[in-house]
C-alpha atoms as a PDB file:
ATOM      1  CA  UNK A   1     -33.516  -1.775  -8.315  1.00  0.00           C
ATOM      2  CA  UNK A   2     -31.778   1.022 -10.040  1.00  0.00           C
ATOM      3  CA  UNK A   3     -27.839   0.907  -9.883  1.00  0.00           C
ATOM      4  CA  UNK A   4     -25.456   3.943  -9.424  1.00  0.00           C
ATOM      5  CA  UNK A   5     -22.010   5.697 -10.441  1.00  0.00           C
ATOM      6  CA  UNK A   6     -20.142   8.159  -8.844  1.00  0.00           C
ATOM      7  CA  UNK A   7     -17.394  10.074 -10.594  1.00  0.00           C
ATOM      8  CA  UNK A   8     -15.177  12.664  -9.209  1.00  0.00           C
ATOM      9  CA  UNK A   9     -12.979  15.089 -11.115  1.00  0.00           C
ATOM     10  CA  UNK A  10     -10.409  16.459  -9.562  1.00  0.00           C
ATOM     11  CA  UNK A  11      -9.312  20.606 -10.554  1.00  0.00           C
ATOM     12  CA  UNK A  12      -6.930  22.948  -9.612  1.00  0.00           C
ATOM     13  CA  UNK A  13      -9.688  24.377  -7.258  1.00  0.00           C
ATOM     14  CA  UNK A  14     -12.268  22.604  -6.887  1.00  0.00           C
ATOM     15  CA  UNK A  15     -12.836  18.820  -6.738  1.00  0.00           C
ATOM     16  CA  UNK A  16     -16.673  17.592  -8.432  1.00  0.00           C
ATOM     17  CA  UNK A  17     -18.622  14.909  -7.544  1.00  0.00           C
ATOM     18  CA  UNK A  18     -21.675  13.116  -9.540  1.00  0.00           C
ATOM     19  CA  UNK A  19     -24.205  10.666  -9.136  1.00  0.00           C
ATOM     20  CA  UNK A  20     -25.279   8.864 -12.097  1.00  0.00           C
ATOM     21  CA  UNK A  21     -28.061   6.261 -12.373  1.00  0.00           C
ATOM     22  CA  UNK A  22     -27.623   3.475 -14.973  1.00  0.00           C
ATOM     23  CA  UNK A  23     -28.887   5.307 -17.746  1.00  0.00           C
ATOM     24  CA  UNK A  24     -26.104   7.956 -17.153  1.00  0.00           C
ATOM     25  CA  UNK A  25     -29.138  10.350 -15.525  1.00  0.00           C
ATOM     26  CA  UNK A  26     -27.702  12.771 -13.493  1.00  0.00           C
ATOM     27  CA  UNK A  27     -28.588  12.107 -10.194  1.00  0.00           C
ATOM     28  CA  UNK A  28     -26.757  14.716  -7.641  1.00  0.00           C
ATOM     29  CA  UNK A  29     -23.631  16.939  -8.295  1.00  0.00           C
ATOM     30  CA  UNK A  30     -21.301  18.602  -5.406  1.00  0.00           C
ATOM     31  CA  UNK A  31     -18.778  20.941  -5.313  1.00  0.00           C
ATOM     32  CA  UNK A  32     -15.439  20.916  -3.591  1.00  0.00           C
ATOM     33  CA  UNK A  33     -12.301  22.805  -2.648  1.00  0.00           C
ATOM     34  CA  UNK A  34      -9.466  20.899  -3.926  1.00  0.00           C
ATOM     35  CA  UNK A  35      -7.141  19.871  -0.950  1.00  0.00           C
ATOM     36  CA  UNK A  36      -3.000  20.414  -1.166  1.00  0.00           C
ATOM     37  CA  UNK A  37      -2.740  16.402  -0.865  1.00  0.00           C
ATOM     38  CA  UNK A  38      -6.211  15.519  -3.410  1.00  0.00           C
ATOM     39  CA  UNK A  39      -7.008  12.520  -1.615  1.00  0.00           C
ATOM     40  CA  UNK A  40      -8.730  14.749   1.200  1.00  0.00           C
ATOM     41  CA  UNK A  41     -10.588  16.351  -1.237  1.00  0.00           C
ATOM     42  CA  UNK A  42     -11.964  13.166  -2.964  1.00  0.00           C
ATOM     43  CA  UNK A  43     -12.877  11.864   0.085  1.00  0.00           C
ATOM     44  CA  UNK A  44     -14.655  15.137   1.080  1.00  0.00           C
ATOM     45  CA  UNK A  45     -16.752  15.350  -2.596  1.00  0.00           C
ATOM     46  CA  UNK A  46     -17.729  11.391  -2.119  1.00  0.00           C
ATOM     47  CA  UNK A  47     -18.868  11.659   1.562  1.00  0.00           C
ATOM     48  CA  UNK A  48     -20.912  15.076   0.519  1.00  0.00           C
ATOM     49  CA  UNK A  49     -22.442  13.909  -2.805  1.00  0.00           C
ATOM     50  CA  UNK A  50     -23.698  10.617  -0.589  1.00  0.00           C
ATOM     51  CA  UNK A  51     -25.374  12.306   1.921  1.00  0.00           C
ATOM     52  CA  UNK A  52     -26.928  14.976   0.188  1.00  0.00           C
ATOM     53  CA  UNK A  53     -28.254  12.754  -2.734  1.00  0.00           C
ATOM     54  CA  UNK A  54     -29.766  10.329  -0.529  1.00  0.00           C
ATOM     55  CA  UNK A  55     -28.901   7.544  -2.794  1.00  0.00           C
ATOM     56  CA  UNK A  56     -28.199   4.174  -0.683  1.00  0.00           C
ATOM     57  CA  UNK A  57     -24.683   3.151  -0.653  1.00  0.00           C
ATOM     58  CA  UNK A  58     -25.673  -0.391  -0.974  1.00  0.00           C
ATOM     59  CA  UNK A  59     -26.717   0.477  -4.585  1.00  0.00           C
ATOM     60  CA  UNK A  60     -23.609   2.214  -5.655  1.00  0.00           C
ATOM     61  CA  UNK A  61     -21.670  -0.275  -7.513  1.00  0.00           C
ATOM     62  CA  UNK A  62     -18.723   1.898  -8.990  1.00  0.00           C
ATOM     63  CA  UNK A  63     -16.651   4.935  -8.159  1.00  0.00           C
ATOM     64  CA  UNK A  64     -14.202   6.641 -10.922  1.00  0.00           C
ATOM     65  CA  UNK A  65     -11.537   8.966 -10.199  1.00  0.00           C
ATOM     66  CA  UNK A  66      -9.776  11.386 -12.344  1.00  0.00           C
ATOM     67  CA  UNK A  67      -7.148  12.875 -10.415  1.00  0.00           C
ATOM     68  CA  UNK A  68      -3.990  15.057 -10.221  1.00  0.00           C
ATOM     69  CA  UNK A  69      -1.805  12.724  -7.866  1.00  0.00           C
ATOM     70  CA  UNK A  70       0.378  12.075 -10.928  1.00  0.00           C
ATOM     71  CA  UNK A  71       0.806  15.046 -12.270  1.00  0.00           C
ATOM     72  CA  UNK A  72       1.050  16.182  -8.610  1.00  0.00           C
ATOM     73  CA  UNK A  73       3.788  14.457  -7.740  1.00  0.00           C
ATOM     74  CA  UNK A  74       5.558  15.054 -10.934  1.00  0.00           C
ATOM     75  CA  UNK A  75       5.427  19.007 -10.938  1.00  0.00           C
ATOM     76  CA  UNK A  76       6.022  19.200  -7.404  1.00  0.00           C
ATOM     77  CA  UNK A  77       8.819  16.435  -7.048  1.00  0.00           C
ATOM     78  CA  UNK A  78       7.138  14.626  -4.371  1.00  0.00           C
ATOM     79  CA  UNK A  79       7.304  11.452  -3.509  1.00  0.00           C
ATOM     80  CA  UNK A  80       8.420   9.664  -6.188  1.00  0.00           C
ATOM     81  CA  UNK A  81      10.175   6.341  -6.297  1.00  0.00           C
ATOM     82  CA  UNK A  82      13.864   5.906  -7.255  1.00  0.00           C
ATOM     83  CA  UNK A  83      14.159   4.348  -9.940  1.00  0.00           C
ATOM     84  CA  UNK A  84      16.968   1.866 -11.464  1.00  0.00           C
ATOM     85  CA  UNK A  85      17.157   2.844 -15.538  1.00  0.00           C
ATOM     86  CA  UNK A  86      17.985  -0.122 -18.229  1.00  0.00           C
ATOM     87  CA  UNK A  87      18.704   1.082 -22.119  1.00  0.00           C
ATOM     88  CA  UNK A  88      19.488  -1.636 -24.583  1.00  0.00           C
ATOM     89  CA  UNK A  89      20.856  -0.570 -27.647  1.00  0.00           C
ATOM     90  CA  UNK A  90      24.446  -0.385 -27.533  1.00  0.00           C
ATOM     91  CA  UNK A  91      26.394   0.232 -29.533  1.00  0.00           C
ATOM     92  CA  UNK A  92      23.387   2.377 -31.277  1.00  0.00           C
ATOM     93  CA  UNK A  93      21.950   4.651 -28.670  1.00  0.00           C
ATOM     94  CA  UNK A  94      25.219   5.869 -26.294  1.00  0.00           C
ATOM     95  CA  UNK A  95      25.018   9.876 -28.097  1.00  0.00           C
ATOM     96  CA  UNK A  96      21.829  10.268 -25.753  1.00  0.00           C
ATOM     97  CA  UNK A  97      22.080   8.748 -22.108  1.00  0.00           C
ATOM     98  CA  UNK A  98      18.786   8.756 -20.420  1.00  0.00           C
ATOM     99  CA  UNK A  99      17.476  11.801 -19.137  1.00  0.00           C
ATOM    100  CA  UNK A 100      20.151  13.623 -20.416  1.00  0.00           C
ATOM    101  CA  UNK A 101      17.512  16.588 -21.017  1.00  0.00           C
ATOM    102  CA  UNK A 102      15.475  16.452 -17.708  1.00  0.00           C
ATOM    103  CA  UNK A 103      15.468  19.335 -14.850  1.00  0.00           C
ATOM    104  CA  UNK A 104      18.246  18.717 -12.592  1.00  0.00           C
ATOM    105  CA  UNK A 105      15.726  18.355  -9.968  1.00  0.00           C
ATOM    106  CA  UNK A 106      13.520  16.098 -11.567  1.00  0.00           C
ATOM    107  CA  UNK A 107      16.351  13.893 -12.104  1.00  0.00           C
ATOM    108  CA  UNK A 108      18.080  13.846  -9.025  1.00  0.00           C
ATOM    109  CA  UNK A 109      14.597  12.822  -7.275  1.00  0.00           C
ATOM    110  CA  UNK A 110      13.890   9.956  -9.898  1.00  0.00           C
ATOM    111  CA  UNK A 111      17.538   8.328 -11.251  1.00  0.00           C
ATOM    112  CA  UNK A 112      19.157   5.971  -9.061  1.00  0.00           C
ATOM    113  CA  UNK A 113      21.250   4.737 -11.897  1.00  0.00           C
ATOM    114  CA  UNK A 114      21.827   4.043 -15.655  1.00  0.00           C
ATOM    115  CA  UNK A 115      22.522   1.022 -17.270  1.00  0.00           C
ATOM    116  CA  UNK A 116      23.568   1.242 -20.859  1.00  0.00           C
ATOM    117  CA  UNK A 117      23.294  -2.309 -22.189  1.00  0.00           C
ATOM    118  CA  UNK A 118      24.199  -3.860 -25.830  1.00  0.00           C
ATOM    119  CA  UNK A 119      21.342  -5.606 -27.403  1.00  0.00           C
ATOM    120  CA  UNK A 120      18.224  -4.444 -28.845  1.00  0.00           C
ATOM    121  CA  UNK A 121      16.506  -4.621 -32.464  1.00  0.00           C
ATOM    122  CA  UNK A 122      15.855  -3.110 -35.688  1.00  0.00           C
ATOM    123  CA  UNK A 123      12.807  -2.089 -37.071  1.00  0.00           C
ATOM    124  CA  UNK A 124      12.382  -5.382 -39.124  1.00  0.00           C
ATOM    125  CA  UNK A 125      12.635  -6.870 -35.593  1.00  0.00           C
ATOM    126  CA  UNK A 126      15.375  -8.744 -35.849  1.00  0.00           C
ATOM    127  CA  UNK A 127      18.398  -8.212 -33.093  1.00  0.00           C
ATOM    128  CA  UNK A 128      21.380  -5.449 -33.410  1.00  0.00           C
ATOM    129  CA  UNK A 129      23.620  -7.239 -31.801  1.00  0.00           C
ATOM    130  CA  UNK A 130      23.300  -9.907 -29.328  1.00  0.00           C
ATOM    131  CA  UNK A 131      22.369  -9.251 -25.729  1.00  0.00           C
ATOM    132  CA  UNK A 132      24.554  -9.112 -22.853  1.00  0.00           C
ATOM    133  CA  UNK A 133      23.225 -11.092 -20.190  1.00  0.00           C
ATOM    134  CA  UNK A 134      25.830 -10.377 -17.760  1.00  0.00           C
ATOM    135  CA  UNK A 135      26.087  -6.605 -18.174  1.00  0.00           C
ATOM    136  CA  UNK A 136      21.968  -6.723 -17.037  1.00  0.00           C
ATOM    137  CA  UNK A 137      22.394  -9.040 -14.038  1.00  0.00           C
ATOM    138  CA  UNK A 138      25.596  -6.594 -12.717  1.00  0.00           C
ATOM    139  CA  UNK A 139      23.188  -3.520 -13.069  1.00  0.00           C
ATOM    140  CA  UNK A 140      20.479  -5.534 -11.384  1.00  0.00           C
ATOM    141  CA  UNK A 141      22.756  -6.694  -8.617  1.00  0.00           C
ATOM    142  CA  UNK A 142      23.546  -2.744  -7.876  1.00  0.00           C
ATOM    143  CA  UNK A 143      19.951  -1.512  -8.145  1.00  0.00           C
ATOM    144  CA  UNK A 144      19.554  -3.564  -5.340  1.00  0.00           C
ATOM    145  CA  UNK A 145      22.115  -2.509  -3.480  1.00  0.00           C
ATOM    146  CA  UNK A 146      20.885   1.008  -3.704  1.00  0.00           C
ATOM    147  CA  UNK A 147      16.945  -0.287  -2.880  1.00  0.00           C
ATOM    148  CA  UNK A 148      15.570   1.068  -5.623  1.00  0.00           C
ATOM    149  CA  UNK A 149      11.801   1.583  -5.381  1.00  0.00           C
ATOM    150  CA  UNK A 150      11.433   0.634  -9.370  1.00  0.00           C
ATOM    151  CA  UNK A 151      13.020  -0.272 -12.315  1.00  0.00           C
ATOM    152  CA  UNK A 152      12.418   1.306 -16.109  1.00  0.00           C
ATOM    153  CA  UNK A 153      13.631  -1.139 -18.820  1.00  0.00           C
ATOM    154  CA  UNK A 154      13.691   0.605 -22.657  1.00  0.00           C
ATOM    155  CA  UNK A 155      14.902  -1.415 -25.774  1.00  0.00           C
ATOM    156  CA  UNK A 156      15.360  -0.020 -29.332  1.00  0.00           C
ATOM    157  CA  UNK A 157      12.779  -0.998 -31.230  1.00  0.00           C
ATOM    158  CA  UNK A 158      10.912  -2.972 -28.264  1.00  0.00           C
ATOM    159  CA  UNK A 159       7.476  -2.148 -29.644  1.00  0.00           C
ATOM    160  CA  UNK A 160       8.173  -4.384 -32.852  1.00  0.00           C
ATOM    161  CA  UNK A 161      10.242  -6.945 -30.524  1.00  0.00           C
ATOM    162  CA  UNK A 162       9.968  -6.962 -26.770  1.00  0.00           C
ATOM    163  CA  UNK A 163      12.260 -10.076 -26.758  1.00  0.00           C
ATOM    164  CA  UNK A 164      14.957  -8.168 -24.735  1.00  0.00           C
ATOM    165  CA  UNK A 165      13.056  -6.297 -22.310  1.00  0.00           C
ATOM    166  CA  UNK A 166      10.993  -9.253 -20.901  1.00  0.00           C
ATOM    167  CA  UNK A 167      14.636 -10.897 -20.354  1.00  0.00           C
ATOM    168  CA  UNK A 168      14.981  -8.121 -17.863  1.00  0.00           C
ATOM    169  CA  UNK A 169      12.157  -8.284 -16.636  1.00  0.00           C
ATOM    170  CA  UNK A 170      12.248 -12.333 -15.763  1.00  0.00           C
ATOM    171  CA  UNK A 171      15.968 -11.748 -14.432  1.00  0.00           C
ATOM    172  CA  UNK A 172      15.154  -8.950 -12.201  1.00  0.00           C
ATOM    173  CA  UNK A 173      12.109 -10.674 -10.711  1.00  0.00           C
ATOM    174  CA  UNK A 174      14.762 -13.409 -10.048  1.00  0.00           C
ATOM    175  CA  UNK A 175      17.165 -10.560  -8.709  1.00  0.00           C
ATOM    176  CA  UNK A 176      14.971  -8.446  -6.805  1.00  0.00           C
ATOM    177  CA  UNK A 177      11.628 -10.150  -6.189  1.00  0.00           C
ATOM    178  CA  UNK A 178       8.662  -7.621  -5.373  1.00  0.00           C
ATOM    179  CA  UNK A 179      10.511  -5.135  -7.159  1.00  0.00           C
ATOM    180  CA  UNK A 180       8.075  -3.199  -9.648  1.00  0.00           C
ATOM    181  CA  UNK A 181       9.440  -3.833 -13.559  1.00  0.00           C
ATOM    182  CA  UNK A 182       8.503  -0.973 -16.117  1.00  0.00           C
ATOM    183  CA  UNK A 183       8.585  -2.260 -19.739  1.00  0.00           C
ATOM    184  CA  UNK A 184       8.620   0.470 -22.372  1.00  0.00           C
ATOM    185  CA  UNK A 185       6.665  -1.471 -25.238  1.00  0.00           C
ATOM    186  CA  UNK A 186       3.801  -1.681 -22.515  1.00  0.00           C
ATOM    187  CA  UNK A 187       3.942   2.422 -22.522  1.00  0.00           C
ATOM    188  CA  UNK A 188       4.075   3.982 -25.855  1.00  0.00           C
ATOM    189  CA  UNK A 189       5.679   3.261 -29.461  1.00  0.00           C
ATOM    190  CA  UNK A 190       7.854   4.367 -31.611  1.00  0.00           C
ATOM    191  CA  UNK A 191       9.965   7.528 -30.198  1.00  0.00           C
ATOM    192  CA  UNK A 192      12.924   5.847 -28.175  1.00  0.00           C
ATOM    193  CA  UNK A 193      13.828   8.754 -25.983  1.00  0.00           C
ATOM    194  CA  UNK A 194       9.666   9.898 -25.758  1.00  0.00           C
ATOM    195  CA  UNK A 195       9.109   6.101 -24.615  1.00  0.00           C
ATOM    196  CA  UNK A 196      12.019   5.921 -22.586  1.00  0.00           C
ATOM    197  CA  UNK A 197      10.854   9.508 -20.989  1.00  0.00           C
ATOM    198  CA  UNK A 198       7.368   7.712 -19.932  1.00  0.00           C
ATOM    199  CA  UNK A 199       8.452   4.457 -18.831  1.00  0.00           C
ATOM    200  CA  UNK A 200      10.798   6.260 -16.644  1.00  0.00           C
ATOM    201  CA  UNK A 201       7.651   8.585 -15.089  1.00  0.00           C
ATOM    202  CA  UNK A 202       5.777   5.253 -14.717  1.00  0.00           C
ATOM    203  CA  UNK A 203       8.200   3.605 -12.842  1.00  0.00           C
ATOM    204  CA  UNK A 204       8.651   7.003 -10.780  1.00  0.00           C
ATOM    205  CA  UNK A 205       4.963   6.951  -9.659  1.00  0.00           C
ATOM    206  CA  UNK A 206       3.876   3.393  -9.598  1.00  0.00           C
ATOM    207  CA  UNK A 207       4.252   4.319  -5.176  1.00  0.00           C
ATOM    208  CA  UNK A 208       2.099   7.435  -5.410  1.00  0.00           C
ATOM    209  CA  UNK A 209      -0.849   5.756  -6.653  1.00  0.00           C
ATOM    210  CA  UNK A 210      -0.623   2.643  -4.347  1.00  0.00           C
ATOM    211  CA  UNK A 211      -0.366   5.145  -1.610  1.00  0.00           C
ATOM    212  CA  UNK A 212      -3.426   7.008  -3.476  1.00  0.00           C
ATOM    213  CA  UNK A 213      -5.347   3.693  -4.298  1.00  0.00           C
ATOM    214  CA  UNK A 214      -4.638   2.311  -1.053  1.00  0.00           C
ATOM    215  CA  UNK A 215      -6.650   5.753   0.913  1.00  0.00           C
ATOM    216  CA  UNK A 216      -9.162   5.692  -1.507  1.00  0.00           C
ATOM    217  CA  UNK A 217      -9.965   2.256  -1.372  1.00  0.00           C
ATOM    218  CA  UNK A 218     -10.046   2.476   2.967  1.00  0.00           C
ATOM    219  CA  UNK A 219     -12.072   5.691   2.124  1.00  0.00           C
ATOM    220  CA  UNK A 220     -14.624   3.641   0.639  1.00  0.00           C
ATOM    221  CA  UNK A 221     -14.565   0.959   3.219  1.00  0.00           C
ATOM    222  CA  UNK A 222     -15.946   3.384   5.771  1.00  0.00           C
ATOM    223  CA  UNK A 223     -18.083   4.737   4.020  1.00  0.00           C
ATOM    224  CA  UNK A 224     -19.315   1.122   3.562  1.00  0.00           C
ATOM    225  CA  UNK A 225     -18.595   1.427  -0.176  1.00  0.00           C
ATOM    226  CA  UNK A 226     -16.337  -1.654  -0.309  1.00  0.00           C
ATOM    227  CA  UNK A 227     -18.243  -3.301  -2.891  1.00  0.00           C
ATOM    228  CA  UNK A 228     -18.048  -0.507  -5.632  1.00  0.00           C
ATOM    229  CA  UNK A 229     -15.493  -1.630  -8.177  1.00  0.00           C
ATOM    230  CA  UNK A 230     -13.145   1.635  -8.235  1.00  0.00           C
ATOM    231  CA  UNK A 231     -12.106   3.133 -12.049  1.00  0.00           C
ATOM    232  CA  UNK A 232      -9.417   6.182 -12.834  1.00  0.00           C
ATOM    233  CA  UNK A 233      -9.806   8.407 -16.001  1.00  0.00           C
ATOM    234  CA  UNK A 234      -6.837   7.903 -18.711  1.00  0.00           C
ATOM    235  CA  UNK A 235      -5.457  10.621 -20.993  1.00  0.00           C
ATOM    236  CA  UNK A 236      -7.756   9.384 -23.545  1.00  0.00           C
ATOM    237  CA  UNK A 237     -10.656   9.909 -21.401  1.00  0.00           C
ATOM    238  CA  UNK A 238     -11.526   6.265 -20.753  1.00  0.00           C
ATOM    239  CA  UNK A 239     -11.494   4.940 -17.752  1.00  0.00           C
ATOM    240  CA  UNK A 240      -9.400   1.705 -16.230  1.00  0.00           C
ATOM    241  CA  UNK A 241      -9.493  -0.490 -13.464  1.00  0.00           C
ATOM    242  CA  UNK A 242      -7.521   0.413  -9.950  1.00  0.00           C
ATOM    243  CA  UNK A 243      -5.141  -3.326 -10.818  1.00  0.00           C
ATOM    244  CA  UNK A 244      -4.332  -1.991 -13.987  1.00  0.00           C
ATOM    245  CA  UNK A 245      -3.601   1.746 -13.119  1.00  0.00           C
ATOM    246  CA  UNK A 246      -1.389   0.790  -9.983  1.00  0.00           C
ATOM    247  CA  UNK A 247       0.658  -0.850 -12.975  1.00  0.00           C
ATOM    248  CA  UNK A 248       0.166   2.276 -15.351  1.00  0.00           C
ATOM    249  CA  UNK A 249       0.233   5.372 -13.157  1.00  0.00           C
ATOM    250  CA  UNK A 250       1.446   7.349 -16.102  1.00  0.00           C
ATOM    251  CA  UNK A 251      -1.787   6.762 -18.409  1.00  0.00           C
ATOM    252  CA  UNK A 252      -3.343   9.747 -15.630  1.00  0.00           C
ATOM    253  CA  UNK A 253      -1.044  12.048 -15.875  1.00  0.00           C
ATOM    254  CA  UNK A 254      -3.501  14.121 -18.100  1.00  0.00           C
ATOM    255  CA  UNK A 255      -6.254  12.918 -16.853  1.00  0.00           C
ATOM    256  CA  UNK A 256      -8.461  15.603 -15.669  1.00  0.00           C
ATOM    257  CA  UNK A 257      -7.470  17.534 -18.910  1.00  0.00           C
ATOM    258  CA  UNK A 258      -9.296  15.171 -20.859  1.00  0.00           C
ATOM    259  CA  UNK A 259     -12.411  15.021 -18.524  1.00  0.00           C
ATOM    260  CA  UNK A 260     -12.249  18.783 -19.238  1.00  0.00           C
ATOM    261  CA  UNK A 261     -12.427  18.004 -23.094  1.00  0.00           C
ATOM    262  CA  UNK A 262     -14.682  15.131 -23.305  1.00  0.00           C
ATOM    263  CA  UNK A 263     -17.173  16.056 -20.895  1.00  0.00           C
ATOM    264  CA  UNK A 264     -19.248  19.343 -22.841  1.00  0.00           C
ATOM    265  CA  UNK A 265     -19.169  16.274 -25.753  1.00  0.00           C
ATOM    266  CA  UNK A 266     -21.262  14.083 -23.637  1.00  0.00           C
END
């Protein structure tokens, strides 16, 4: 029995919708008007294409999703998560404190608080200096005092050795369990203020997309799709599981610029 995909692309306008069979055949195609929150919108271009293709749901097996949530939320300064901002690399890095160059706006909705902390490593990989335990656990203790939603943890030089960044991590999931832990080698490379920049935006936006994921996914359970394995479009045009994207909210941000790109090369 032949197998199906839908994707949905998400515009400024209007919001597609495709059925494809398993040898990428198009099937069906809609057309939407874009909604103010998205989510509407995507839920309006999936219940359309369904019904007007005739395809059975029961032989859907996966949905993708490039959207603008994150670039949404972003531009418009809505909804985003507080978030609690590490730097090690002191004595190195304290010229440039972290989002020193931002929109006063963007920064007042994001920074609950810096943390400039000595440790970190040089491009050989071996440490700066040595890294201040203490001086982590006292900024950890006061994120959670201010119940941050997030935390964003940048090291110099993390991408050739995370060693100090995954101490954060393991003593702020002992410090504030549940809490969401942003590592900047896990975001981009080498750049330390361009990294920094992204893990902050990741850990800003990790809550939009589990408030996204988590209406798409009930979407799909009344529409009785609740066995299609759900995918979002990355920047680079491929495509990644819901899990991994609730962790990575940042890798959509372009999203639907890319479908725009990739798709006439199809």
């Amino acid at each position: 029995m032949t197998k199906y995909k839908i994707g949905i692309d998400v515009g400024s306008t209007h919001t597609d919708a495709v059925i494809l069979d398993e040898n990428n055949n198009l099937i069906h195609a809609e057309k939407t008007m874009t909604t103010p929150d998205v989510t509407s919108g995507i839920i309006n271009a999936l219940r359309l294409v369904l019904e007007r293709s005739k395809v059975s749901k029961d032989d859907v097996v996966a949905v993708m999703f490039g959207t603008t949530h994150i670039i949404n939320a972003i531009v418009q300064r809505k909804n985003l998560g507080r978030v609690g901002i590490i730097r090690i690399g002191l004595p190195a890095t304290e010229a440039i404190e972290p989002t020193l160059d931002w929109p006063v706006d963007l920064k007042e909705a994001v920074n609950a608080g810096i943390a400039m902390i000595r440790g970190g490593h040089d491009y050989t990989g071996e440490p700066i200096t040595s890294f201040d335990e203490d001086a982590v656990k006292k900024a950890l203790k006061s994120f959670r005092e201010k119940k941050v939603d997030a935390i964003a943890v940048t090291s110099v030089w993390s991408v050739v050795n995370p060693e100090h960044e995954v101490k954060v991590r393991e003593l702020a999931n002992d410090l504030l369990p549940g809490v969401p832990v942003v590592l900047s080698h896990e975001i981009s490379s080498i750049g330390l203020l361009e990294r920094e920049n992204a893990t902050i935006l990741n850990a800003a936006t990790i809550k939009v997309m589990i408030n996204a994921i988590n209406a798409l996914r009930e979407a799909l359970r009344g529409m009785g799709l609740e066995h299609a394995k759900m995918f979002f479009a990355q920047n680079d045009g491929t495509t990644a599981s819901a899990e991994y994207i609730v962790k990575f909210p940042i890798f959509t941000v372009i999203a639907p610029i890319s479908n725009s790109i990739r798709a006439p090369m199809s």
